[in-house]
Protein backbone atom coordinates (compact mmCIF):
# COMPACT_ATOMS: atom_id res chain seq x y z
CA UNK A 1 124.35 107.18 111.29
CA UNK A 2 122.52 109.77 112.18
CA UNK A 3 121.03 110.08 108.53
CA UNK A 4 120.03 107.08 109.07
CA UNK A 5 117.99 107.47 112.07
CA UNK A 6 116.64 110.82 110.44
CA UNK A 7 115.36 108.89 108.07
CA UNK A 8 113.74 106.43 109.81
CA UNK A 9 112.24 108.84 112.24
CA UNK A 10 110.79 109.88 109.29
CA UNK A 11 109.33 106.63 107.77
CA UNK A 12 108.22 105.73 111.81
CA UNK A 13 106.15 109.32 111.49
CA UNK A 14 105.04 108.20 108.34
CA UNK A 15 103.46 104.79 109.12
CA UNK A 16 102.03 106.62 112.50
CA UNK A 17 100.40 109.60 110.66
CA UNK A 18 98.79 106.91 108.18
CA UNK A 19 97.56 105.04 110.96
CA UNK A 20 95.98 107.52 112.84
CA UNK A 21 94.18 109.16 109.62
CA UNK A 22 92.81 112.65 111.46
CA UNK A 23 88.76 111.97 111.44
CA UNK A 24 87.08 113.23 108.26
CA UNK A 25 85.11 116.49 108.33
CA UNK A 26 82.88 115.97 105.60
CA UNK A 27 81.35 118.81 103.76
CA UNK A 28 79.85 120.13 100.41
CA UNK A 29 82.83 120.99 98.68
CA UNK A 30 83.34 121.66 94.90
CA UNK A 31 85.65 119.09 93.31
CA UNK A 32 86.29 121.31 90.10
CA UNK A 33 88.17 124.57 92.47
CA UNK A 34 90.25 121.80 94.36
CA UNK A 35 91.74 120.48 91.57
CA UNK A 36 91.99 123.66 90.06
CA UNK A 37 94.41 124.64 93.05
CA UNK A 38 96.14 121.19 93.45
CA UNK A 39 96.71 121.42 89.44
CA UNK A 40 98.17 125.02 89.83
CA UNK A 41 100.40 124.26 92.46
CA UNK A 42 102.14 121.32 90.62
CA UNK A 43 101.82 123.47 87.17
CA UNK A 44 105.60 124.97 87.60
CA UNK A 45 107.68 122.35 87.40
CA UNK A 46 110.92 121.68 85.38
CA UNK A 47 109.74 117.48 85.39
CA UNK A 48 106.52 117.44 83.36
CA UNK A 49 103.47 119.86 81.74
CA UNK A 50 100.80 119.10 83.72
CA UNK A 51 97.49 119.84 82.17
CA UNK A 52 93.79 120.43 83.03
CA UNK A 53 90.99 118.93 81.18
CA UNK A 54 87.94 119.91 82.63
CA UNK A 55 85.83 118.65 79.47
CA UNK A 56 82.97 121.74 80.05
CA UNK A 57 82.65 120.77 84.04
CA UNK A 58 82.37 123.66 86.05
CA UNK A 59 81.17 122.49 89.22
CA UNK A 60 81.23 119.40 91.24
CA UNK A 61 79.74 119.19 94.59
CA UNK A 62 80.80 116.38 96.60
CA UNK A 63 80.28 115.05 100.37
CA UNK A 64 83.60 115.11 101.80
CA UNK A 65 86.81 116.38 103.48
CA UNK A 66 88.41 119.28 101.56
CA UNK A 67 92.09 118.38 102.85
CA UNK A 68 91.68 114.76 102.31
CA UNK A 69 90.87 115.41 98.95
CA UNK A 70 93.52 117.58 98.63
CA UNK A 71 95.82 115.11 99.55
CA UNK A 72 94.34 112.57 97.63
CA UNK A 73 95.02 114.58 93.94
CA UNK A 74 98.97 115.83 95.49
CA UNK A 75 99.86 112.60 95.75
CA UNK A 76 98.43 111.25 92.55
CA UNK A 77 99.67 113.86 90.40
CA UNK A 78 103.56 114.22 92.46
CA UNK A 79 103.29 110.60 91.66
CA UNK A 80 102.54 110.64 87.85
CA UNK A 81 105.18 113.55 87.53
CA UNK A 82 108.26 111.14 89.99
CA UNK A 83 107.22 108.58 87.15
CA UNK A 84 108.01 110.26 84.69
CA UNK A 85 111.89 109.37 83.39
CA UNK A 86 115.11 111.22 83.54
CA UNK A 87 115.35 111.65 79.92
CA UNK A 88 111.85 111.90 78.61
CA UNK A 89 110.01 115.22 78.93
CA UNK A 90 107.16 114.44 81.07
CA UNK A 91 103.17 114.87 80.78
CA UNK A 92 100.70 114.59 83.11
CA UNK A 93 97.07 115.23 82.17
CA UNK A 94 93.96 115.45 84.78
CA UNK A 95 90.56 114.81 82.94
CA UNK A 96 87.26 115.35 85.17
CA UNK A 97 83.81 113.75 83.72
CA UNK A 98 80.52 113.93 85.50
CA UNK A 99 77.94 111.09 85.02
CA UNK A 100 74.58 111.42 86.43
CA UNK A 101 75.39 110.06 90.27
CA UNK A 102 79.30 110.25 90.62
CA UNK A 103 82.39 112.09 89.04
CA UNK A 104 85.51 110.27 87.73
CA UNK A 105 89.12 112.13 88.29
CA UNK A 106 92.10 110.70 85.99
CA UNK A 107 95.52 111.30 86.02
CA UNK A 108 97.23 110.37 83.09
CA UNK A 109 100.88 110.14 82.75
CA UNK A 110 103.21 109.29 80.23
CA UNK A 111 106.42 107.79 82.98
CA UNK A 112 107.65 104.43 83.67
CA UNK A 113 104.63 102.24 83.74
CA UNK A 114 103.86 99.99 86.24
CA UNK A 115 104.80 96.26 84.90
CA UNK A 116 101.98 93.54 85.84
CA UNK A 117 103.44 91.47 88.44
CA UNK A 118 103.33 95.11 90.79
CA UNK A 119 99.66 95.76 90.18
CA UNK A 120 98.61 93.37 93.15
CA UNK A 121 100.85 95.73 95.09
CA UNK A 122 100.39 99.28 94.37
CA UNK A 123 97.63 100.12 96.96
CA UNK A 124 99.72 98.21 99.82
CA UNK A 125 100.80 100.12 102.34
CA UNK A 126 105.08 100.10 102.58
CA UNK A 127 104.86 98.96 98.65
CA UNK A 128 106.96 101.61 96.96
CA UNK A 129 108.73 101.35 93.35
CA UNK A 130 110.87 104.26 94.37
CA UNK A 131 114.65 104.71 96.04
CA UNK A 132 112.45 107.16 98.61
CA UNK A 133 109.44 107.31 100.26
CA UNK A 134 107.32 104.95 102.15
CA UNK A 135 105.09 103.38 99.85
CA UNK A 136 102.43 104.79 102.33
CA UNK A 137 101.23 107.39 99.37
CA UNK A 138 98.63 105.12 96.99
CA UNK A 139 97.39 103.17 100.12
CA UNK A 140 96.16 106.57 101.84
CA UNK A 141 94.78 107.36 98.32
CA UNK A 142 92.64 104.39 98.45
CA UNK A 143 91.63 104.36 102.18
CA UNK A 144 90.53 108.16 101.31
CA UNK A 145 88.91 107.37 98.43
CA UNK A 146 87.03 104.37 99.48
CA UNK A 147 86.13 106.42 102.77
CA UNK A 148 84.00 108.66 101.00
CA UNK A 149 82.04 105.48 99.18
CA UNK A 150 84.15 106.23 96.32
CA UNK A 151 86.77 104.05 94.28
CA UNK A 152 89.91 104.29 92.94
CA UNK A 153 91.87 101.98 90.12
CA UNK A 154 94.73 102.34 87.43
CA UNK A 155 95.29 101.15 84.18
CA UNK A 156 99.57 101.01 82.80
CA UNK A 157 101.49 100.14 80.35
CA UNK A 158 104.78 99.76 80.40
CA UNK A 159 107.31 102.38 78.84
CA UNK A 160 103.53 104.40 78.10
CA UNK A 161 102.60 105.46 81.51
CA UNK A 162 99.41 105.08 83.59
CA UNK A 163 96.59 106.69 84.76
CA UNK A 164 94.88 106.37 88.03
CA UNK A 165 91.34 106.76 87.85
CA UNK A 166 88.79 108.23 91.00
CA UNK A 167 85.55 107.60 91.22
CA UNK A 168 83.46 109.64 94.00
CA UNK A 169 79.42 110.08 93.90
CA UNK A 170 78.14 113.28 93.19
CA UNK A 171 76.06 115.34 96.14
CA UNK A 172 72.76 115.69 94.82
CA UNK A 173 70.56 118.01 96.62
């Protein structure tokens, strides 16, 4: 019982932290050295090989909120890794390509898939495909996103894996 209430202590702090999203505090920031650390910190694990494609980018400036976009790539990539099954050694590649007025984050993994009748789903909050969590995770990813006039989608397959795709403008001075 009192697992139980633990647990949905947590899920009620969940659902109250996502609705009272802390204000953003929007900056220059460089894309490129944020997902260098968020890449680095989810490097070691036993899971997946989680690789960095940075395709010649050095530098992305961007208008927006350092931890928000930290939090936006965590939860992406600890997603791609939890999709990644039991008995399959797991991959997850993050690509970065710069266009003239925006950049365009993926995460590629090679898990689960997401099968078609879930893809209306996946960006509703409380939707979740796993035995934990909140299904809060993709729907913060999105509000985040689209909060900094950006855009996020995914492309799956199932049994191949999926990759989630950001799109934020560039901050051209």
């Amino acid at each position: 019982l009192i697992e139980q209430i633990d647990t949905l202590s947590s899920i009620a702090s969940a659902f109250s932290d996502f609705a009272k999203m802390p204000k953003a505090n929007n900056q220059t920031v460089d894309l490129v050295s944020i997902l260098d650390n968020v890449v680095h910190l989810y490097a070691e694990n036993e899971i997946a090989d989680v690789y960095y494609e940075k395709n010649h980018v050095t530098k992305m400036p961007v208008y927006g909120d350092k931890d928000q976009l930290i939090r936006i790539f965590s939860n992406l990539i600890k997603n791609a890794i939890q999709a990644i099954p039991d008995h399959k050694k797991g991959n997850v590649k993050v690509t970065v390509e710069s266009f003239v007025d925006h950049y365009v984050v993926a995460v590629e993994d090679n898990g689960s898939g997401i099968p078609a009748d879930q893809h209306s789903k996946i960006f509703v909050p409380n939707f979740t495909t796993k035995t934990t969590g909140t299904g809060l995770g993709l729907a913060m990813v999105k509000n985040l996103v689209e909060g900094m006039n950006g855009e996020v989608w995914f492309e799956s397959k199932v049994n191949k894996g999926t990759t989630f795709f950001v799109r934020i403008p560039a901050q051209i001075s």
